[in-house]
N, C-alpha and C. Protein backbone atom coordinates (compact mmCIF):
# COMPACT_ATOMS: atom_id res chain seq x y z
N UNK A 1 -2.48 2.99 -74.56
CA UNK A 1 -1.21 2.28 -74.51
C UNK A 1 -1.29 1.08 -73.56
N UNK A 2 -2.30 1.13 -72.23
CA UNK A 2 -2.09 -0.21 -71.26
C UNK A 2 -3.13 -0.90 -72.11
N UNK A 3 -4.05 -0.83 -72.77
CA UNK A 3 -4.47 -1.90 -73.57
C UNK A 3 -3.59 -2.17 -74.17
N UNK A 4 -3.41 -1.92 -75.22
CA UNK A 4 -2.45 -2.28 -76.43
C UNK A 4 -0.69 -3.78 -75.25
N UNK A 5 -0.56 -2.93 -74.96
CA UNK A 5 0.43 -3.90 -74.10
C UNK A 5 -0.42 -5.16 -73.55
N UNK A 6 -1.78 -4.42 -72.88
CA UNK A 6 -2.16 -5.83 -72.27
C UNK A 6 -2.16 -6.61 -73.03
N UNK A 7 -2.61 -6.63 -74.46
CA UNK A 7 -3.57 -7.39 -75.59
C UNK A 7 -1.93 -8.29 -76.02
N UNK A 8 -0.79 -7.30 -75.96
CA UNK A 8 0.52 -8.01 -75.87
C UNK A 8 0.99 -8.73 -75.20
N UNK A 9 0.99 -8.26 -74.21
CA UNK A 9 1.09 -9.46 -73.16
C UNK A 9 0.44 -10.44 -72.87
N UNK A 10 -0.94 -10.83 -73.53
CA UNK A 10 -2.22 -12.02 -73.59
C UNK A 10 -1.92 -12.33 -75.46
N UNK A 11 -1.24 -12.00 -76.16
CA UNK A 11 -0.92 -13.29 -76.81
C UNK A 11 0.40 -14.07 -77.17
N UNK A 12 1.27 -12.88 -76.40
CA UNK A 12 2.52 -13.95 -76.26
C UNK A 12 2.32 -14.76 -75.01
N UNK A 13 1.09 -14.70 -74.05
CA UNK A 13 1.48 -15.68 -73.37
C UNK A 13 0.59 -16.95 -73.94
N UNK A 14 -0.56 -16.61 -74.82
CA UNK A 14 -1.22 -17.57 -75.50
C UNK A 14 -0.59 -18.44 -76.31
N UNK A 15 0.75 -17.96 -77.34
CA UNK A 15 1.45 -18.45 -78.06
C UNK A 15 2.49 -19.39 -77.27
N UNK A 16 2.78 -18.74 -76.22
CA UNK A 16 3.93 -19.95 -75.16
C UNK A 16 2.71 -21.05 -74.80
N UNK A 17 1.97 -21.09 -74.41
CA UNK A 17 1.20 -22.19 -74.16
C UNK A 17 0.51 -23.19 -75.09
N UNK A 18 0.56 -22.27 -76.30
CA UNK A 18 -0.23 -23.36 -77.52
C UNK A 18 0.88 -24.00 -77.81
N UNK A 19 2.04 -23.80 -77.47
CA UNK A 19 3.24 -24.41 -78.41
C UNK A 19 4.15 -24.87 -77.55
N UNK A 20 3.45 -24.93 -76.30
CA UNK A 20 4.67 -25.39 -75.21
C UNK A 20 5.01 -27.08 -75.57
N UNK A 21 3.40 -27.71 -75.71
CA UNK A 21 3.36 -28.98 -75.74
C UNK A 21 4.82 -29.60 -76.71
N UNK A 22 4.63 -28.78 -78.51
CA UNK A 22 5.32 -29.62 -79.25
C UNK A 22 6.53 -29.00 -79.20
N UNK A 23 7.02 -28.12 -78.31
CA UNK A 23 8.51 -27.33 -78.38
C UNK A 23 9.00 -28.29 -77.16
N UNK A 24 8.04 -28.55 -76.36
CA UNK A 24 8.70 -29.57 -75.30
C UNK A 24 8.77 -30.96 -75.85
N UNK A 25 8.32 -31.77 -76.97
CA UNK A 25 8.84 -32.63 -77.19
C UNK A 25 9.61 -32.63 -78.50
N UNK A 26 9.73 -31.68 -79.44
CA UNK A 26 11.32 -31.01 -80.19
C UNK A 26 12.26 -31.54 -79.39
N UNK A 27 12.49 -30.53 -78.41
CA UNK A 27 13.64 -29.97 -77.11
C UNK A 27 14.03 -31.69 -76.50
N UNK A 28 13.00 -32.45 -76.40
CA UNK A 28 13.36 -33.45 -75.63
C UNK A 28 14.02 -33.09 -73.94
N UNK A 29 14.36 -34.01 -73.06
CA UNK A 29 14.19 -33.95 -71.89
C UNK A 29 16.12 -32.96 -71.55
N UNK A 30 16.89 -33.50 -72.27
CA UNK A 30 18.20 -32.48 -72.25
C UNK A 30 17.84 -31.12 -72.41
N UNK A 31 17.12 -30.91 -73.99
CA UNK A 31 16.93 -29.53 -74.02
C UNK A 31 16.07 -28.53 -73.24
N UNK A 32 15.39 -29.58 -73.28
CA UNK A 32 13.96 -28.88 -71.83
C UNK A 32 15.40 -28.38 -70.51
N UNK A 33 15.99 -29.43 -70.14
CA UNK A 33 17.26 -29.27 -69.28
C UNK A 33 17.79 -27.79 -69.24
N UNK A 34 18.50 -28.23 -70.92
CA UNK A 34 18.85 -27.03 -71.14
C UNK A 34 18.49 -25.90 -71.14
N UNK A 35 17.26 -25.69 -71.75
CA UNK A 35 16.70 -23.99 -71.75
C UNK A 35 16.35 -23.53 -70.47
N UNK A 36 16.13 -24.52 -69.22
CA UNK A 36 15.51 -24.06 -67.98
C UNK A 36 17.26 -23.48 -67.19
N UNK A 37 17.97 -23.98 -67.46
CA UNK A 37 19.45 -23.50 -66.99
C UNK A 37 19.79 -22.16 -67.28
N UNK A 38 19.31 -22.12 -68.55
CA UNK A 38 19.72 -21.11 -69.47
C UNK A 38 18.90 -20.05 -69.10
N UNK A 39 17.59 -20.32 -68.67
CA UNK A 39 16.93 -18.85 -68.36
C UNK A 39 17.09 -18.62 -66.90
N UNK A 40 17.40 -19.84 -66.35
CA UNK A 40 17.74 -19.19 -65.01
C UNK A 40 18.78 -18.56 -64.82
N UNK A 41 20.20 -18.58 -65.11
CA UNK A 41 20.96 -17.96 -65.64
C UNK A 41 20.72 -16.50 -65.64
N UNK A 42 20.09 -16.03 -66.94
CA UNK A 42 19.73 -14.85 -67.17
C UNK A 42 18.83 -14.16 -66.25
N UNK A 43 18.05 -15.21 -65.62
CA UNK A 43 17.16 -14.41 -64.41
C UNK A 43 18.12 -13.69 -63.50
N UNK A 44 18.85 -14.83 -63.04
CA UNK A 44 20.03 -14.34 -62.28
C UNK A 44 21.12 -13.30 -62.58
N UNK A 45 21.53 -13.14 -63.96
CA UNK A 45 22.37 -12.36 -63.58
C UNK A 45 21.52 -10.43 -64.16
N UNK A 46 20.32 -10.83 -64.71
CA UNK A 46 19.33 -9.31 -64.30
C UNK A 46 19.15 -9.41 -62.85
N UNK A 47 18.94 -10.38 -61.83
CA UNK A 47 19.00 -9.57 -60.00
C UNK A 47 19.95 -9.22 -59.82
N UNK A 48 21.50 -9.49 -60.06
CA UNK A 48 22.57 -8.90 -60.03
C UNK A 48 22.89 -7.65 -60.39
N UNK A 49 22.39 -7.47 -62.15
CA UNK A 49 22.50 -5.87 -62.21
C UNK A 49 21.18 -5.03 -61.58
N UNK A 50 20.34 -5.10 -61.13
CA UNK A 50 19.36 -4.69 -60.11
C UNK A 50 20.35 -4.35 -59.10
N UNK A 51 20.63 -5.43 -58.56
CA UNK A 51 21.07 -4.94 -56.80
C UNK A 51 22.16 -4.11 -57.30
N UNK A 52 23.39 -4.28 -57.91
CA UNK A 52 24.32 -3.56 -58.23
C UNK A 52 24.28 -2.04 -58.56
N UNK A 53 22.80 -1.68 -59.46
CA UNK A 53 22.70 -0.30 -59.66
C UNK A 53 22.29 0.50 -58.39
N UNK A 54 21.22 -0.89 -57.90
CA UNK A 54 20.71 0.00 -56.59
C UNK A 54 21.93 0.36 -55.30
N UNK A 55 22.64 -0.69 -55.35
CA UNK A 55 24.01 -0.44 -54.64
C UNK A 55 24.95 0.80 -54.91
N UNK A 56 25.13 0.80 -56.05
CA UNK A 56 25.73 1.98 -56.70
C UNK A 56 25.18 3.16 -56.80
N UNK A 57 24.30 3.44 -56.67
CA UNK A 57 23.39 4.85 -56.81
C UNK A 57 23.55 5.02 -55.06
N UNK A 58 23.07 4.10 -54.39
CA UNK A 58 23.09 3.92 -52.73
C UNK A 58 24.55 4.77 -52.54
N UNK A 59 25.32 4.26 -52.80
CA UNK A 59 26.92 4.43 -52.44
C UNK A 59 27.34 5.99 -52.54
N UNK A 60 26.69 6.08 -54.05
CA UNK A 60 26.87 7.90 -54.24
C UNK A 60 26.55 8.83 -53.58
N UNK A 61 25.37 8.24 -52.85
CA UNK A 61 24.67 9.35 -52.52
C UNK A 61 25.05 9.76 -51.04
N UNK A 62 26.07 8.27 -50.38
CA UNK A 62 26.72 8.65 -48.82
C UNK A 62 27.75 9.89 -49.00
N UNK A 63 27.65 10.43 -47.98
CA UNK A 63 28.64 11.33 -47.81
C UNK A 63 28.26 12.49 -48.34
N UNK A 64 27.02 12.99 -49.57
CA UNK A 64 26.38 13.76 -50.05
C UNK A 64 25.63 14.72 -48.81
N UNK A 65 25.71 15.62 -48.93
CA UNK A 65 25.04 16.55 -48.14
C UNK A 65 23.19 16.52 -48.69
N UNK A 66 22.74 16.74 -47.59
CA UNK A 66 21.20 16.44 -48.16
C UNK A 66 20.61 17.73 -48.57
């Protein structure tokens, strides 16, 4: 199974790079704009639900007898 993923994970990153060139000039300099907003965005609001679960599980467990 960690092969199989690795071999996954080495050609989607092969495919982002063979095709970065002509998706970046598609996209032009707005959309390039755009999609980098857009995934930061989403980066951001997955650290949010991160800290939030870890906050929330944290929270439950005060006052719990050990």
């Amino acid at each position: 199974a960690a092969i199989l993923g690795l071999i996954a994970v080495s050609l989607s990153i092969y495919v982002c790079y063979r095709f970065a060139g002509p998706l970046a000039k598609f996209l032009g300099k707005v959309g390039i704009n755009v999609l980098v907003r857009l995934s930061a965005f989403i980066l951001i609001c997955i650290g949010i639900q991160i800290c939030w679960s870890g906050i929330s599980a944290l929270m439950a467990t005060i006052g719990q007898p050990a």
